[in-house]
Protein backbone atom coordinates (compact mmCIF):
# COMPACT_ATOMS: atom_id res chain seq x y z
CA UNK A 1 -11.09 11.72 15.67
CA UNK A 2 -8.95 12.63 12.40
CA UNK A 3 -6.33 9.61 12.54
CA UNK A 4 -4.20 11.58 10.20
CA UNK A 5 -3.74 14.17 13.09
CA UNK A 6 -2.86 11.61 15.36
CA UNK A 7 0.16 10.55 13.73
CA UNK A 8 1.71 13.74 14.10
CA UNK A 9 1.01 14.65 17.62
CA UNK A 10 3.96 14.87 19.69
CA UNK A 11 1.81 13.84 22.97
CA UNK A 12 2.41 10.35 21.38
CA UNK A 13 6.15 10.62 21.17
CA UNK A 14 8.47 8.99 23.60
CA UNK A 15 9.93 9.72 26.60
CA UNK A 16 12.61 11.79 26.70
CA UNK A 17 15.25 9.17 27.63
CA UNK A 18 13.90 7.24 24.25
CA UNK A 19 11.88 4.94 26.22
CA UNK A 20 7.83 4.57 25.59
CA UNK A 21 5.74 4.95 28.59
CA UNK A 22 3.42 2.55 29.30
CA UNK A 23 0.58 4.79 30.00
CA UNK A 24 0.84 6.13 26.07
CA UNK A 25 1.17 2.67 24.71
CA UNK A 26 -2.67 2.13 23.36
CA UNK A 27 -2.21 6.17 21.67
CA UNK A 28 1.15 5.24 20.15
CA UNK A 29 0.19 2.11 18.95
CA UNK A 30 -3.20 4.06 17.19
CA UNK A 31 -0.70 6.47 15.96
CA UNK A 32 1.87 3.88 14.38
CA UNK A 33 -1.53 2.07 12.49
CA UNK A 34 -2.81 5.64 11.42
CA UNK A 35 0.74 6.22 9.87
CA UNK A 36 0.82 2.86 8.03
CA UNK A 37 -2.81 3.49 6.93
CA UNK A 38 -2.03 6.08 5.47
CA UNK A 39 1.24 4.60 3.44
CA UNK A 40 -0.47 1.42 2.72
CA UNK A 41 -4.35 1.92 2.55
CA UNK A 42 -3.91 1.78 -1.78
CA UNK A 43 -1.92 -1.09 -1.43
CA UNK A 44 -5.05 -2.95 -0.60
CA UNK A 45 -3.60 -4.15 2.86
CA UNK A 46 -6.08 -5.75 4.84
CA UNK A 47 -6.86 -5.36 8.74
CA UNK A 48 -4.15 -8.30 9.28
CA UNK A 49 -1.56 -6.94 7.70
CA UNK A 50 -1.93 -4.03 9.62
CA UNK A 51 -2.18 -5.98 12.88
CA UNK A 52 0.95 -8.42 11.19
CA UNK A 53 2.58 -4.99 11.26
CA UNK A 54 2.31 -3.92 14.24
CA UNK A 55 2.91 -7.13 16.29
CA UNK A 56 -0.76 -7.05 18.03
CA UNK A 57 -3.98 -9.22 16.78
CA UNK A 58 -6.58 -7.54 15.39
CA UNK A 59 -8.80 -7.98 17.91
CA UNK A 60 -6.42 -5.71 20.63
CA UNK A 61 -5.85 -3.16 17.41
CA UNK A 62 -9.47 -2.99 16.98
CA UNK A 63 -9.65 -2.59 20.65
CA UNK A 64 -7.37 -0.13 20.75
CA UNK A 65 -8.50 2.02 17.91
CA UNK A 66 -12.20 1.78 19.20
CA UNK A 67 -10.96 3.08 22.64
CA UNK A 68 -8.27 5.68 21.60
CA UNK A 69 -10.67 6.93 19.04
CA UNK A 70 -13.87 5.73 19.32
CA UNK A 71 -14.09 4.18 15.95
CA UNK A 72 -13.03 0.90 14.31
CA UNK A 73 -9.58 0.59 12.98
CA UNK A 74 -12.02 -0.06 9.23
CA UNK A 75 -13.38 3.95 9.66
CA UNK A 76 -9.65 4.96 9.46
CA UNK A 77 -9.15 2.75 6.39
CA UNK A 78 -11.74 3.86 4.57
CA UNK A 79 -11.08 7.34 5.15
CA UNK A 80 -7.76 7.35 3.54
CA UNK A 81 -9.41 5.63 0.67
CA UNK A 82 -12.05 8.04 0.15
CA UNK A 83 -9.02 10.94 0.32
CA UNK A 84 -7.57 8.91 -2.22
CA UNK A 85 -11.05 8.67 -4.57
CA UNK A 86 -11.62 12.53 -4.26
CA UNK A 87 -7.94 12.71 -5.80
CA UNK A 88 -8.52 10.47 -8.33
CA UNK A 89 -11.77 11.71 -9.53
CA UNK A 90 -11.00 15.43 -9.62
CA UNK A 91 -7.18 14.39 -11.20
CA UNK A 92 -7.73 12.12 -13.75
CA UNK A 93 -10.60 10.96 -16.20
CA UNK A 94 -10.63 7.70 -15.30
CA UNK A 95 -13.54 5.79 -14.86
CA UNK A 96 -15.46 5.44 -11.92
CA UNK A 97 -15.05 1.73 -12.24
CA UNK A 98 -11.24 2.09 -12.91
CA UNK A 99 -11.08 4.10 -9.87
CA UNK A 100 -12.40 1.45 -7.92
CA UNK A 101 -10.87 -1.21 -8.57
CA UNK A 102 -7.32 0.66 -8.63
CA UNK A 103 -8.35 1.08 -5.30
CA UNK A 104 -8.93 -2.77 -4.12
CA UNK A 105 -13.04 -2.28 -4.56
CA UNK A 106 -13.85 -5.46 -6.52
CA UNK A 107 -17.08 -4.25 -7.43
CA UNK A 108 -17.65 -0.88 -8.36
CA UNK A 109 -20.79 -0.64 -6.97
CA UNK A 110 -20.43 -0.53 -3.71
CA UNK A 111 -17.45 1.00 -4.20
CA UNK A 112 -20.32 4.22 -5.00
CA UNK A 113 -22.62 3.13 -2.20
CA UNK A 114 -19.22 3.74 -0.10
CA UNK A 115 -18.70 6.77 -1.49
CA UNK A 116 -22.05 8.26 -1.46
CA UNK A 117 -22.64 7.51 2.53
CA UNK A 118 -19.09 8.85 3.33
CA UNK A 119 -19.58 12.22 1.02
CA UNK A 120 -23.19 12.51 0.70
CA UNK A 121 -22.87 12.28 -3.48
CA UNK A 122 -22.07 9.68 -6.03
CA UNK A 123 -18.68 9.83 -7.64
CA UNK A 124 -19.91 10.91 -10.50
CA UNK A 125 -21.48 13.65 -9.21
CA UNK A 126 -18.71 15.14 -6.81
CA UNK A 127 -16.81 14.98 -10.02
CA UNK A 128 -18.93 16.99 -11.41
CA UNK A 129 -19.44 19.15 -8.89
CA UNK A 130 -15.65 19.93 -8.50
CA UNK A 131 -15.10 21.00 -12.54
CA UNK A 132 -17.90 22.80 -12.74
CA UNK A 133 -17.00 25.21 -9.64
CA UNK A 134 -13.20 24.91 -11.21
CA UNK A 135 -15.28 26.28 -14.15
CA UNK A 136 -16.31 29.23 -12.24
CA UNK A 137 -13.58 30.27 -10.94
């Protein structure tokens, strides 16, 4: 599922009296932790803080996600961060390193092991990739 879609979809909204109904309590709460991923995923929060957030444990939020979506509430996280790599590398000319650990990655390494097995190329290389088809165009 694409969290960021989730957030927005009015089947999550309340009731029209302003009341939440029970029955779309595990969707809203997905949607509410898919909105603050999305706000705070650079701000290196961690799965508590998301949980703190929320008022649930992390257990019921991984719970939750894993049944609402089918993935851990961690697949969500990393997803915004790899949106947020892709801008970096194709905006700036920072290095990959920098990049990183801007982004909470204390080691850059896996930071590119991360990156590689979500986009199927190294940083460097969708960097690459990206100016030289700007080039073409």
């Amino acid at each position: 599922m694409d969290f960021s879609l989730a957030a927005n979809d009015p089947s999550f909204a309340p009731a029209a009296d302003g009341t939440a109904c029970a029955a779309n309590r595990p969707e809203q709460l997905v949607a509410q932790f898919a909105a603050l991923a999305e706000a705070h995923c650079r701000d290196h929060w961690r799965l508590t803080d998301y949980a703190n957030a929320l008022r649930v444990s992390t257990g019921h939020l991984r719970a939750l996600c894993v049944r609402v979506t089918g993935a851990p509430p961690v697949r969500l996280i990393h997803e915004c961060l790899m949106r947020e790599a892709k801008r970096r590398l194709i905006g700036s000319s920072l290095p990959i390193g920098a990049i990183a650990l801007d982004l909470g990655f204390e080691d850059a390494a896996y930071f590119s092991r991360l990156f590689h097995a979500k986009s199927g190329m190294s940083p460097q290389r969708y960097r690459l990739s990206f100016r030289q088809n700007a080039s073409w165009s």
